[in-house]
N, C-alpha and C. Protein backbone atom coordinates (compact mmCIF):
# COMPACT_ATOMS: atom_id res chain seq x y z
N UNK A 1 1.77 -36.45 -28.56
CA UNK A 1 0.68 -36.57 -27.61
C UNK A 1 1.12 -36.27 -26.17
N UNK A 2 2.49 -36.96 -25.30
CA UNK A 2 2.99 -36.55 -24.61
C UNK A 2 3.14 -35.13 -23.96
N UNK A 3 3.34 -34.25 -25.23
CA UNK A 3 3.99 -32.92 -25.20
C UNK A 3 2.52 -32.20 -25.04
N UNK A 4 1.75 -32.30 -25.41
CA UNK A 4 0.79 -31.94 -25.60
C UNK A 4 -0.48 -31.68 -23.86
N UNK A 5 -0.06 -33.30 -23.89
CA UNK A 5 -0.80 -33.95 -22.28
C UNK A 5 -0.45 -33.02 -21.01
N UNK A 6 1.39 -32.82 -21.14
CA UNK A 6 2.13 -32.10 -20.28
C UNK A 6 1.10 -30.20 -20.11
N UNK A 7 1.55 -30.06 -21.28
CA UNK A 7 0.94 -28.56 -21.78
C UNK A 7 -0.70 -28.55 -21.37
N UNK A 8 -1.42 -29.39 -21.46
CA UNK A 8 -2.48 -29.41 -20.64
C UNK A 8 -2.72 -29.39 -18.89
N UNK A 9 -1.70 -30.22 -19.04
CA UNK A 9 -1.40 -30.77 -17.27
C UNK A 9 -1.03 -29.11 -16.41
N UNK A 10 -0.02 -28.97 -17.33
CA UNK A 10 0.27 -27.50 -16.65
C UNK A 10 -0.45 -25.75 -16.57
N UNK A 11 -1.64 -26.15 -17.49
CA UNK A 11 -2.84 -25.28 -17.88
C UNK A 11 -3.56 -25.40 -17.13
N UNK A 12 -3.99 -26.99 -16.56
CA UNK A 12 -5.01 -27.14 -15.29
C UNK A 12 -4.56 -26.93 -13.95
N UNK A 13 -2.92 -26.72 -13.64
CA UNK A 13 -2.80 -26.26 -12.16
C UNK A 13 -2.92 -25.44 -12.57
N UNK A 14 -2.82 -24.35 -13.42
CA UNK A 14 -2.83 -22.84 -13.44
C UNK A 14 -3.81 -22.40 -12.65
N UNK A 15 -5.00 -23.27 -13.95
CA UNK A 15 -6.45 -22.78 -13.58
C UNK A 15 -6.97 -22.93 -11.96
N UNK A 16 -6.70 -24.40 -11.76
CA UNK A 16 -6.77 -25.17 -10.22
C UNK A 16 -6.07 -23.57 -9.01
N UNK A 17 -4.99 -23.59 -9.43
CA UNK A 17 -4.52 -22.15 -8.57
C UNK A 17 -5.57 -20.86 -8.61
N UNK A 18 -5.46 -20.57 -9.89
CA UNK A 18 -6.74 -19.40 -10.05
C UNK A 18 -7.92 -19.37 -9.10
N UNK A 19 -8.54 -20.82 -9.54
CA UNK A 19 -9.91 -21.02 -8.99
C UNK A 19 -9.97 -20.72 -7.43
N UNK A 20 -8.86 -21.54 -7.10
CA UNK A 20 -8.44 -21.82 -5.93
C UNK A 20 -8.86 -20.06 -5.22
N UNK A 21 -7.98 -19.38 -5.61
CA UNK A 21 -7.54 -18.04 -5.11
C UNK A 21 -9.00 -17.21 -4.77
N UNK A 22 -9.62 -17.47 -5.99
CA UNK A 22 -10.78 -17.09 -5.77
C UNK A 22 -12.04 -17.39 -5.29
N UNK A 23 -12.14 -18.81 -4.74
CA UNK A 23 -13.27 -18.87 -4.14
C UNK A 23 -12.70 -19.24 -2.95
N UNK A 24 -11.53 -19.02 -2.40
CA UNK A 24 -10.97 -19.48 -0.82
C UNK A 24 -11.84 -18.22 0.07
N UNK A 25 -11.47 -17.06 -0.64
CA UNK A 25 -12.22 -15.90 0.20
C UNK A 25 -13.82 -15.85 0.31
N UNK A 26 -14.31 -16.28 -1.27
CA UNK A 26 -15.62 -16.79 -0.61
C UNK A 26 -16.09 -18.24 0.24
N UNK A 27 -15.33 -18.50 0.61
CA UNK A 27 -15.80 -19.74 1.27
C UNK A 27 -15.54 -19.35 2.63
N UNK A 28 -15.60 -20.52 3.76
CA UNK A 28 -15.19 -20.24 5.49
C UNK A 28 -13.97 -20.12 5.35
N UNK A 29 -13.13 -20.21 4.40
CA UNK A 29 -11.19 -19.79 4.73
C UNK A 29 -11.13 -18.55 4.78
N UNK A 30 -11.85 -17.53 3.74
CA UNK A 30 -11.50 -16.05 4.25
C UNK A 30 -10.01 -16.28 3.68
N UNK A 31 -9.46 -15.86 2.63
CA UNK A 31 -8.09 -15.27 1.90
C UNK A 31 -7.86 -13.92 2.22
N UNK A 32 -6.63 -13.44 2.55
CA UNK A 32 -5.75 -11.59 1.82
C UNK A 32 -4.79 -12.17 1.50
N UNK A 33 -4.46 -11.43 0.61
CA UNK A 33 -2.85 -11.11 0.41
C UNK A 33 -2.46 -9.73 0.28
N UNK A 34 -1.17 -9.44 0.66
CA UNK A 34 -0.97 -8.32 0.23
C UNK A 34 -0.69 -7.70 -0.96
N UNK A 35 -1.45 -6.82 -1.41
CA UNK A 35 -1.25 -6.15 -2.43
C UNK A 35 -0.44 -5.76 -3.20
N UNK A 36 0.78 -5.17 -2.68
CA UNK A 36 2.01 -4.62 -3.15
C UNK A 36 2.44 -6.20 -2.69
N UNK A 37 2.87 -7.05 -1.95
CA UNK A 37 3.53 -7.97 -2.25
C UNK A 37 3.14 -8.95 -3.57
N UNK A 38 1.62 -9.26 -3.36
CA UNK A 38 0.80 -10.08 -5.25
C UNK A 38 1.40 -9.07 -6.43
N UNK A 39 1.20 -8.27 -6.21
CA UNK A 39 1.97 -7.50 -7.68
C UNK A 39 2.93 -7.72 -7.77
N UNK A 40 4.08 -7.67 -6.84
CA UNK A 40 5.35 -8.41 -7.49
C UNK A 40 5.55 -9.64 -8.03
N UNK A 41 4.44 -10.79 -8.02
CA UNK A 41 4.87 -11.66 -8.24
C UNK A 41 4.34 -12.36 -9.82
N UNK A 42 5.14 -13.39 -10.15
CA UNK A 42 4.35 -13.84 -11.50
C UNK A 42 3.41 -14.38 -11.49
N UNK A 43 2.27 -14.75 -12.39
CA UNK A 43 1.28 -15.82 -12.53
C UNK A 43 1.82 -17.15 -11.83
N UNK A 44 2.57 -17.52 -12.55
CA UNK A 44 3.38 -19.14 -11.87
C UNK A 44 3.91 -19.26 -10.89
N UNK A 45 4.68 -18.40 -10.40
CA UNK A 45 5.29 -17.94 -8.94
C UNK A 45 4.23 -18.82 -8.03
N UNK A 46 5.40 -19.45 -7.11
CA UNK A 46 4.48 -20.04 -5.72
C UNK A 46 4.42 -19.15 -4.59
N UNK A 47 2.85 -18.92 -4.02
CA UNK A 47 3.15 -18.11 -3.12
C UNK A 47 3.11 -18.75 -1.34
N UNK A 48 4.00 -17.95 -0.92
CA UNK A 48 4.28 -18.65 0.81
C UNK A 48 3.04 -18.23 1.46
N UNK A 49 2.23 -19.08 1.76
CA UNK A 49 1.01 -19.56 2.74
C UNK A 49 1.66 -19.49 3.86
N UNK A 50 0.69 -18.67 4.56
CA UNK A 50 0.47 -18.92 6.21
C UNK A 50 -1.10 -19.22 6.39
N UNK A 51 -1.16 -20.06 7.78
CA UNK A 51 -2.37 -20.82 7.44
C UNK A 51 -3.24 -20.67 9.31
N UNK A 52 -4.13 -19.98 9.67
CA UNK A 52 -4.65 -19.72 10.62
C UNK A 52 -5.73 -20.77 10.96
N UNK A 53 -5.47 -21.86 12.02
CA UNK A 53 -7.07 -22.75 12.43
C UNK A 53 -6.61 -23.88 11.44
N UNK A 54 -5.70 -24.86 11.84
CA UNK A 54 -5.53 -26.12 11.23
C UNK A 54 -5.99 -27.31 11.38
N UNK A 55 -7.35 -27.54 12.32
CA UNK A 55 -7.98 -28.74 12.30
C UNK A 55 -9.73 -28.09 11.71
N UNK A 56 -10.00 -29.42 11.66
CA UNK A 56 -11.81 -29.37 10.72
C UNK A 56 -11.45 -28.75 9.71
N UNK A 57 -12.63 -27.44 9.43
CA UNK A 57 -12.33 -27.14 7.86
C UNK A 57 -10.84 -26.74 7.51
N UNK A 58 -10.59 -26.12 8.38
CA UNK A 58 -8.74 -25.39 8.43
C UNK A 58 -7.78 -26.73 7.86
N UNK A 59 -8.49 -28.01 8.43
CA UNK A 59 -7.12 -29.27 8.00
C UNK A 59 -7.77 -29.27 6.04
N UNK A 60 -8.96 -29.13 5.79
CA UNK A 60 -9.63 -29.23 4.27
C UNK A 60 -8.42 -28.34 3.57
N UNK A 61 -8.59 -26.87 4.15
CA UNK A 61 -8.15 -26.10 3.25
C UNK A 61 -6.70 -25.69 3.07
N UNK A 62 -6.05 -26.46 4.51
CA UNK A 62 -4.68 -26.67 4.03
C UNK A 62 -4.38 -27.23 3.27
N UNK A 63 -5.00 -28.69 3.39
CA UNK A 63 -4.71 -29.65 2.17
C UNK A 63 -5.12 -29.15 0.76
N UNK A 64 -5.72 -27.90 0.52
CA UNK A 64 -6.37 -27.40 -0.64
C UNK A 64 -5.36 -26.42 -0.96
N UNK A 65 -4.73 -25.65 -0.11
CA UNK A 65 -3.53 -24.98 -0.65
C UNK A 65 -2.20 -25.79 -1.13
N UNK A 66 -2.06 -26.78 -0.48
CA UNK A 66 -1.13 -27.72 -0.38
C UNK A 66 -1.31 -28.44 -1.96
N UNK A 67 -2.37 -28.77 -1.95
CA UNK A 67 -2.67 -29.58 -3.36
C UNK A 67 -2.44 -28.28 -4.90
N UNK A 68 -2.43 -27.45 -4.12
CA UNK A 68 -2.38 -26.24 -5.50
C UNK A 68 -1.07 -25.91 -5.71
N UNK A 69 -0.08 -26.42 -5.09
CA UNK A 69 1.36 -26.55 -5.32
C UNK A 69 1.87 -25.17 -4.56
N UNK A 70 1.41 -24.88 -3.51
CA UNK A 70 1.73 -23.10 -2.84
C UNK A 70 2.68 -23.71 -2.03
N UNK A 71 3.47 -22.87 -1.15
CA UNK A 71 4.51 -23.20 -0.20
C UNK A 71 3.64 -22.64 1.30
N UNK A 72 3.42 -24.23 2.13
CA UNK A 72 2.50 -23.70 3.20
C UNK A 72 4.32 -23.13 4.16
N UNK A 73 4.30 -21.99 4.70
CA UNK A 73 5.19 -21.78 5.49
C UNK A 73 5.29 -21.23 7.10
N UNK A 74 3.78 -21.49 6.80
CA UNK A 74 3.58 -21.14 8.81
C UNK A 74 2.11 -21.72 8.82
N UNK A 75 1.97 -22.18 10.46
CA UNK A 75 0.77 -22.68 10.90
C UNK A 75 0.36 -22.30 12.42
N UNK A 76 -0.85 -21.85 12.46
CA UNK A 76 -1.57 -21.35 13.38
C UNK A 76 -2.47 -21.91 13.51
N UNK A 77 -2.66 -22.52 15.43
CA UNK A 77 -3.70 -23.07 15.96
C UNK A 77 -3.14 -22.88 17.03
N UNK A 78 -4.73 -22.80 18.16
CA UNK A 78 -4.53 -22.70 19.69
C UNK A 78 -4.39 -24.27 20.34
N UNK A 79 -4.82 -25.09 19.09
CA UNK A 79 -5.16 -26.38 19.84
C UNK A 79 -4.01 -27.15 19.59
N UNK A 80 -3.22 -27.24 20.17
CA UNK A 80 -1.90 -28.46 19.99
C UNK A 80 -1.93 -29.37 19.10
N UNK A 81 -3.07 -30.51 19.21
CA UNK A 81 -3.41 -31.44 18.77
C UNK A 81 -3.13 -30.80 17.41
N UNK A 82 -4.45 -30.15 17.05
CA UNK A 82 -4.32 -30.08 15.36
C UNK A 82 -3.16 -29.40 15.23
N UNK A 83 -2.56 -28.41 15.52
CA UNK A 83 -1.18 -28.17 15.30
C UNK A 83 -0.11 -29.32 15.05
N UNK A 84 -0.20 -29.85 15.61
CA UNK A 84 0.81 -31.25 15.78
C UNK A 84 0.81 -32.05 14.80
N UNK A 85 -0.61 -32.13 14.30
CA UNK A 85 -0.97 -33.36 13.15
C UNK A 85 -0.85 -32.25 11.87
N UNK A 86 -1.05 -31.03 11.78
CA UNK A 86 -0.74 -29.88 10.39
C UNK A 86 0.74 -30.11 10.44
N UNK A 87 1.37 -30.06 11.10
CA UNK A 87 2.98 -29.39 11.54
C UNK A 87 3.65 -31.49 10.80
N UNK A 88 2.80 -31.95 11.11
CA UNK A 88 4.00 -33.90 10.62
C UNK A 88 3.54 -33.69 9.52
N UNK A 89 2.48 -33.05 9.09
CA UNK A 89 2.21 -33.12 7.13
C UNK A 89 3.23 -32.22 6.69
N UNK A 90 3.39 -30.86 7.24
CA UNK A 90 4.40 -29.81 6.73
C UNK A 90 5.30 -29.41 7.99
N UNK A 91 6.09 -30.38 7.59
CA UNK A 91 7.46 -30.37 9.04
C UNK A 91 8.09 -28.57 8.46
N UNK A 92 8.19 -28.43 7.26
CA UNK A 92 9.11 -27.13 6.91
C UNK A 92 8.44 -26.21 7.59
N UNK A 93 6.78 -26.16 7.85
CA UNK A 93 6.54 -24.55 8.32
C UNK A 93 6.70 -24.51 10.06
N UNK A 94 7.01 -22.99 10.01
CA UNK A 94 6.56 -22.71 11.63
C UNK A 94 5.34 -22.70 12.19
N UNK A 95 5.91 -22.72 13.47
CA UNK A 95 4.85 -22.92 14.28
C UNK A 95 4.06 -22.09 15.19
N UNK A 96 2.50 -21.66 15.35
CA UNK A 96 2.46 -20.55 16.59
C UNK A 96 1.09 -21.42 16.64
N UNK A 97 1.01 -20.74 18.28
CA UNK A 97 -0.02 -20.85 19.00
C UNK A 97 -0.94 -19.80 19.13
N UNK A 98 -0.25 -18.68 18.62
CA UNK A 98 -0.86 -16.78 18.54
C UNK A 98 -0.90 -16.32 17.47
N UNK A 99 -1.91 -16.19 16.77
CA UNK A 99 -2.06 -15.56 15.32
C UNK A 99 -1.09 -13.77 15.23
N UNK A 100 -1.19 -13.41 16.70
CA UNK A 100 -0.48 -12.07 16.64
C UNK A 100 1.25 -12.14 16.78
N UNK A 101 1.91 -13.58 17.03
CA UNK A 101 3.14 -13.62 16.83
C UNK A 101 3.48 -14.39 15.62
N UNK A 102 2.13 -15.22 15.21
CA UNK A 102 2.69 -15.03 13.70
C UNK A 102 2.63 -13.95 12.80
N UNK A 103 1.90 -12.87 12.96
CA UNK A 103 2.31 -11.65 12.19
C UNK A 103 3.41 -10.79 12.70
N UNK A 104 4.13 -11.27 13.46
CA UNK A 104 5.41 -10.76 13.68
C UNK A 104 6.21 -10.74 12.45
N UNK A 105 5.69 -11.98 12.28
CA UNK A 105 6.65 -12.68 10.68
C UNK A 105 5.76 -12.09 9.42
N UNK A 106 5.04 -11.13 9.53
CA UNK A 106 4.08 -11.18 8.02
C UNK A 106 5.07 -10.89 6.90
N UNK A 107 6.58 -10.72 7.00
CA UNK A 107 7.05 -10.33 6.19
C UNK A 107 7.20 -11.66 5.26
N UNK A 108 7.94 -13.04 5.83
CA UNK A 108 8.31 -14.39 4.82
C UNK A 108 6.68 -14.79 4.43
N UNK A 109 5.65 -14.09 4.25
CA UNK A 109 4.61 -15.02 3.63
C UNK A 109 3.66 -13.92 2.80
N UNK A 110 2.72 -14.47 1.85
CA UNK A 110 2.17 -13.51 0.35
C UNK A 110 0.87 -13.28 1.33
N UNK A 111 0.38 -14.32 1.48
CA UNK A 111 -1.29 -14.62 1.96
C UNK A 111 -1.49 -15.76 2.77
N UNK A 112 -2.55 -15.27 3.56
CA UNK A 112 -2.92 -15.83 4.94
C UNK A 112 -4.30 -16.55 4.42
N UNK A 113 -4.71 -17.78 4.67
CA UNK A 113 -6.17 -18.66 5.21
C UNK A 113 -6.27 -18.50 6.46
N UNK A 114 -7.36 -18.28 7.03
CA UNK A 114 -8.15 -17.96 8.28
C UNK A 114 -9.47 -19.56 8.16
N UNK A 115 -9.03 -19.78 8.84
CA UNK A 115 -10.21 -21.08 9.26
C UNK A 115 -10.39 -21.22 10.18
N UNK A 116 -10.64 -20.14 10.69
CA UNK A 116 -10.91 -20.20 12.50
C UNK A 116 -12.69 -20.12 12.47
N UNK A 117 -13.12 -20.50 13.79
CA UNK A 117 -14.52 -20.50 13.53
C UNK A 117 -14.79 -18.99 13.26
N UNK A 118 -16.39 -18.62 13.20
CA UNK A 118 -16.77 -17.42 12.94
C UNK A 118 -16.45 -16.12 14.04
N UNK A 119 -16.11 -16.31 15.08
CA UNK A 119 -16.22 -15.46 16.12
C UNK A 119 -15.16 -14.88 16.00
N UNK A 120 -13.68 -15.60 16.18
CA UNK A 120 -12.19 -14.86 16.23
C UNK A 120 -12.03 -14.11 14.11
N UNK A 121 -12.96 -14.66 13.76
CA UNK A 121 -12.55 -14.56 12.26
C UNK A 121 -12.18 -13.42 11.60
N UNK A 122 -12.58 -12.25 12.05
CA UNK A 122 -12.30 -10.57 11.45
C UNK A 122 -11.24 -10.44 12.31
N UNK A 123 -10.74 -11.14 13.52
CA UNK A 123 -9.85 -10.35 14.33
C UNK A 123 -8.82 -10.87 13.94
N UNK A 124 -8.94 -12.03 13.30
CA UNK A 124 -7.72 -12.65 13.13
C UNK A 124 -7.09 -11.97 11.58
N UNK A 125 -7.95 -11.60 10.77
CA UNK A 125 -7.58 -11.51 9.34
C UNK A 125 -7.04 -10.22 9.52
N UNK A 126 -5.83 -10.06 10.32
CA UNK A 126 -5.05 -8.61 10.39
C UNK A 126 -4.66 -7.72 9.36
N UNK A 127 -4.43 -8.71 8.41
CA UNK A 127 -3.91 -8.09 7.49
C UNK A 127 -5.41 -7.21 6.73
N UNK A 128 -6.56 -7.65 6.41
CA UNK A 128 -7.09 -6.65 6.08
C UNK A 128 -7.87 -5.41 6.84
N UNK A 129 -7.26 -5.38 8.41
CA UNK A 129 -7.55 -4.37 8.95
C UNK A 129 -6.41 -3.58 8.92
N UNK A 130 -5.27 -3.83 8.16
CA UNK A 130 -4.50 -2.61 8.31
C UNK A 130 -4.80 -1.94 6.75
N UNK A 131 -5.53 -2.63 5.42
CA UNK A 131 -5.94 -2.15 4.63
C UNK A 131 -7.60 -1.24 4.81
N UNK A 132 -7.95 -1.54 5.57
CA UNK A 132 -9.10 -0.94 6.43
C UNK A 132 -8.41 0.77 6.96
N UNK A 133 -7.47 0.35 7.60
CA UNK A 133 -7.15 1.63 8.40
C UNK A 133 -6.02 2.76 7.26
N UNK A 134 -5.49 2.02 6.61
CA UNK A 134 -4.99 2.99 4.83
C UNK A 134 -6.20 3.52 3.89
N UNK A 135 -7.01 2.84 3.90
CA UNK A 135 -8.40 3.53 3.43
C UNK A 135 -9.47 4.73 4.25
N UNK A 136 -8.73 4.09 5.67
CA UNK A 136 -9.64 5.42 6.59
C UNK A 136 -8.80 6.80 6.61
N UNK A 137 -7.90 6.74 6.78
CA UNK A 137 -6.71 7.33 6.63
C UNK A 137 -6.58 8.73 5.34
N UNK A 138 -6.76 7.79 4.17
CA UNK A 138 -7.27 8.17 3.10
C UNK A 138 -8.26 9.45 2.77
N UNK A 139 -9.12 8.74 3.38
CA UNK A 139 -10.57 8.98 3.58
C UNK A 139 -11.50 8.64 2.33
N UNK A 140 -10.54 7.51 1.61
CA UNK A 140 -11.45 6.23 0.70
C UNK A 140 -12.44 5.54 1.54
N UNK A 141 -13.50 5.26 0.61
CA UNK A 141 -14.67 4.43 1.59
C UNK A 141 -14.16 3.39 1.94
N UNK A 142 -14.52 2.96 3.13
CA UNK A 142 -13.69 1.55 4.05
C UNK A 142 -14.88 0.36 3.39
N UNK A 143 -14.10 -0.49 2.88
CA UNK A 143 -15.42 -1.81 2.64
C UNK A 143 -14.56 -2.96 3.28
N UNK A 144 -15.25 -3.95 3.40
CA UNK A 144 -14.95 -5.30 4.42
C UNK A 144 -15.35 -6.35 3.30
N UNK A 145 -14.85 -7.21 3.04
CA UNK A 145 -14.71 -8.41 1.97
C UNK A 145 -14.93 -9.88 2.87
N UNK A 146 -15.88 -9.35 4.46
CA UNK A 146 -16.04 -10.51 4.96
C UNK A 146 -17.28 -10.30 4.76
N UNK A 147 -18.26 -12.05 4.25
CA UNK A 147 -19.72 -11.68 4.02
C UNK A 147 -20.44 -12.05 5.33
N UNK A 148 -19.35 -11.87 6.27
CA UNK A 148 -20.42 -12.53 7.44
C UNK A 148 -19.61 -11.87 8.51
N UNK A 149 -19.85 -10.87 9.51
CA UNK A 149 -19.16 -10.63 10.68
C UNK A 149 -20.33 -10.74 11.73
N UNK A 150 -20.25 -11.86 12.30
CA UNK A 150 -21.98 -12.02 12.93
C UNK A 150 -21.66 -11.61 14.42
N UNK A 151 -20.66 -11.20 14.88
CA UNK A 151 -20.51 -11.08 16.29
C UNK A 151 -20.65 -9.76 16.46
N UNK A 152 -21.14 -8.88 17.17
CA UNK A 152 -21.59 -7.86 17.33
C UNK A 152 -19.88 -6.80 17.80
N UNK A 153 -19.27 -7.65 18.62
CA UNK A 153 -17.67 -7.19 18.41
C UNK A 153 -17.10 -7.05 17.60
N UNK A 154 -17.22 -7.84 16.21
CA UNK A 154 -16.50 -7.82 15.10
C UNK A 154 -16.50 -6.54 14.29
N UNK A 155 -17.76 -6.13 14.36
CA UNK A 155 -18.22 -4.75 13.88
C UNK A 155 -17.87 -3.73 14.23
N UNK A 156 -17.62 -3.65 15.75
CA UNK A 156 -17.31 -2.88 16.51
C UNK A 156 -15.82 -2.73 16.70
N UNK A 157 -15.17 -3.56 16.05
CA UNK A 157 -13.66 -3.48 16.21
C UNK A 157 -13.52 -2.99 14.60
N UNK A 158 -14.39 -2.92 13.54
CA UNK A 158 -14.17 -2.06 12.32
C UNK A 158 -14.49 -1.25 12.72
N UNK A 159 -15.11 -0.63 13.44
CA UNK A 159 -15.99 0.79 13.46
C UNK A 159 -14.66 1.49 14.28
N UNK A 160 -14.22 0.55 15.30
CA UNK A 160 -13.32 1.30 16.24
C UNK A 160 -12.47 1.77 15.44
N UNK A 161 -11.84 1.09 14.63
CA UNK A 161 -10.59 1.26 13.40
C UNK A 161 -10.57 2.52 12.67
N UNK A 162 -12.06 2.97 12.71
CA UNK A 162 -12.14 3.85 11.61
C UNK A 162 -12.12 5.04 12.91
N UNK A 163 -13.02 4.85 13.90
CA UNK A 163 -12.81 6.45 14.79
C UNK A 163 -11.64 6.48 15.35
N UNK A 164 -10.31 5.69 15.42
CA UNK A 164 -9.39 6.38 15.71
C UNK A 164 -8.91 6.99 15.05
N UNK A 165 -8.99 6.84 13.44
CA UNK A 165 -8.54 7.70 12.60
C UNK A 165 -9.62 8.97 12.44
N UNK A 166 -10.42 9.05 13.22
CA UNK A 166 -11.17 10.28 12.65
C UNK A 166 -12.73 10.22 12.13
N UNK A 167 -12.94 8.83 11.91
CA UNK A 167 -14.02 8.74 10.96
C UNK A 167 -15.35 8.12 12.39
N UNK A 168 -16.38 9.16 12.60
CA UNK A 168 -17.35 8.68 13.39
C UNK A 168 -18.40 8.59 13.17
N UNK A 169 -18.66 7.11 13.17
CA UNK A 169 -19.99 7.11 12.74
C UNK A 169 -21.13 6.25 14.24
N UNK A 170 -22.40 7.09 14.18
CA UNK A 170 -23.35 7.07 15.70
C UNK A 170 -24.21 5.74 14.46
N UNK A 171 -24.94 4.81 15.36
CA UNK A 171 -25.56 3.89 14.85
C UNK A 171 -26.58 3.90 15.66
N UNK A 172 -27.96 3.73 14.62
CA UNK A 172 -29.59 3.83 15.05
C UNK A 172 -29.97 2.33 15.08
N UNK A 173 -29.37 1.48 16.15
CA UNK A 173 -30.20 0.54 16.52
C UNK A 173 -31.22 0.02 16.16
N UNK A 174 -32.28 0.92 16.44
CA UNK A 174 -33.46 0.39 16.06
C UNK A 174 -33.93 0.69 14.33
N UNK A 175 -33.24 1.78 13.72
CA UNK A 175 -33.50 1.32 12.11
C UNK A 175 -32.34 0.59 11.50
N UNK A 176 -31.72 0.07 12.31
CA UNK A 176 -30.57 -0.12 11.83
C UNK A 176 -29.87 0.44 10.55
N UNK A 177 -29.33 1.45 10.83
CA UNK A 177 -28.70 2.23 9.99
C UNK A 177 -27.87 3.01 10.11
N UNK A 178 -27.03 3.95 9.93
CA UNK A 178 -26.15 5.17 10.46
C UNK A 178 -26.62 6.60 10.88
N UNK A 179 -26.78 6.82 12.00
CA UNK A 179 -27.27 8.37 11.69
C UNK A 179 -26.51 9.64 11.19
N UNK A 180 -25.12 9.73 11.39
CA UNK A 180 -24.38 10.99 11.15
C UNK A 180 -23.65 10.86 9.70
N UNK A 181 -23.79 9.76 8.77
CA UNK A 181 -23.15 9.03 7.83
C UNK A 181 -23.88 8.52 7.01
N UNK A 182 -25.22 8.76 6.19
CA UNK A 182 -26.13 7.82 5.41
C UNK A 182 -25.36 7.49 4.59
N UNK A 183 -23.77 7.81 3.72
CA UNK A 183 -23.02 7.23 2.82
C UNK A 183 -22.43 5.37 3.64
N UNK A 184 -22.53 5.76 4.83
CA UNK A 184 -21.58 4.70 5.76
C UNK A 184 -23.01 3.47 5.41
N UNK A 185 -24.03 3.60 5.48
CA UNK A 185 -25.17 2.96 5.05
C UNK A 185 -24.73 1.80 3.83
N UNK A 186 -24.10 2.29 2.74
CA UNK A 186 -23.76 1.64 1.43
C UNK A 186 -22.64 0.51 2.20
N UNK A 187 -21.94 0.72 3.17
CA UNK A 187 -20.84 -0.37 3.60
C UNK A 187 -20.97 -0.58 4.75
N UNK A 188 -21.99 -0.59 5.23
CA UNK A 188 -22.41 -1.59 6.91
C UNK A 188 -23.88 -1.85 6.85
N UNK A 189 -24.30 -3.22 7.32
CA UNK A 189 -25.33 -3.66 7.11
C UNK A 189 -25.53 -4.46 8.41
N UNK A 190 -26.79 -4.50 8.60
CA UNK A 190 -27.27 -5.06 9.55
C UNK A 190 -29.03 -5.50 9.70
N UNK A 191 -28.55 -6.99 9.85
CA UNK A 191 -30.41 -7.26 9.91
C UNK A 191 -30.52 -7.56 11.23
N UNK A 192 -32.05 -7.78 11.42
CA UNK A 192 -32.85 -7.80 12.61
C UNK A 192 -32.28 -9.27 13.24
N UNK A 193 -31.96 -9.62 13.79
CA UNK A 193 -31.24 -10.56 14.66
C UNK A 193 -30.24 -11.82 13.50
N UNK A 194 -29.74 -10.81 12.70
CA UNK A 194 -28.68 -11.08 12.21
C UNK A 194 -27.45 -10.52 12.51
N UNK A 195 -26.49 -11.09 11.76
CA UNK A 195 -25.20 -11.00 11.74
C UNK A 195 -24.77 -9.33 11.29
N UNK A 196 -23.89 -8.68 11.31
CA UNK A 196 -23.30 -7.51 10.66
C UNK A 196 -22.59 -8.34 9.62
N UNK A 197 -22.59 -7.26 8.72
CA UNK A 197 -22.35 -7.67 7.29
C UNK A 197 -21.14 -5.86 6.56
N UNK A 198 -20.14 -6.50 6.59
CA UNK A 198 -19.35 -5.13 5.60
C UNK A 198 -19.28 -5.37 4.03
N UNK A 199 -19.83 -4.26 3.35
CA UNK A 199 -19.91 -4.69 1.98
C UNK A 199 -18.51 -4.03 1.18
């Protein structure tokens, strides 16, 4: 019965991890990892967390990576305070005050949580704007895996991404839509005093 209990026990963090992985990005944490780094690794393998916005929901979903047995190994916040109180739960990780000098380091970590409010939230998730700009590059269709970019900058810093590489697309305001690009239509969205949306 023992042997058995164990073999269960260790089936439900699996799953608990799985689940985890997958609804962090749909929720306000916003998940990446890198690609070529997740392929190297095993199912069981723990992966090194870096963790962006560590008080309110950001303190939830640390403790939610934390509880899934991951290795949190860096922490990002502007606000001291919650930094201070993330940093005595996980004395091992580093520390920043700049989401852009913790990607100095993107090399010691798999995947990043973003729990910053909605506004800094696309700017911060660096890592999938440099998969943004390998797809423009490409000249694969660029899609955005955030369901909410409601700041009218946020959009505009994907769009920028793509015309430095080449890719220009003019936007009709008032139908909201693309004019030089009706394919660009299928992966930018926009409602009437809503948010921008990348599909």
């Amino acid at each position: 019965m023992p042997a058995s209990r164990t073999g269960a026990n260790t089936a439900g963090r699996s799953l608990k991890r799985r689940q985890f992985l997958k609804t962090a990005a749909a929720g306000a944490a916003g998940i990446f990892a890198a690609p070529v780094i997740v392929r190297g690794r095993g199912a069981n393998d723990k992966l090194n967390v870096a963790v962006i916005g560590c008080g309110g929901r950001g303190a939830h979903n640390l403790q939610a990576v934390a509880a899934a047995g991951e290795n949190i190994i860096a922490l990002c916040d502007v606000n001291q305070t919650n930094l201070g109180s993330a940093g005595e739960r996980h004395p091992q990780a580093k520390k920043f005050a700049d989401f852009r000098q913790l990607f100095d380091h993107a090399h010691d970590f798999d995947a990043v949580v973003v729990s910053t409010c909605e506004h800094p939230h696309a700017f911060a998730s660096i890592g999938h704007h440099q998969e943004w700009l390998q797809a423009c590059k490409t000249g694969s269709p660029t899609t955005c895996n955030f369901e909410y970019a409601g700041w009218l900058t946020e959009a505009n810093h994907l769009g920028n991404v793509a015309f430095r590489v080449g890719q220009k697309l003019e936007w009709d305001a008032a139908k909201l839509r693309a004019i030089n690009a009706p394919e660009a239509d299928a992966f930018i969205h926009r409602e009437y005093r809503k948010g921008w949306r990348m599909a």
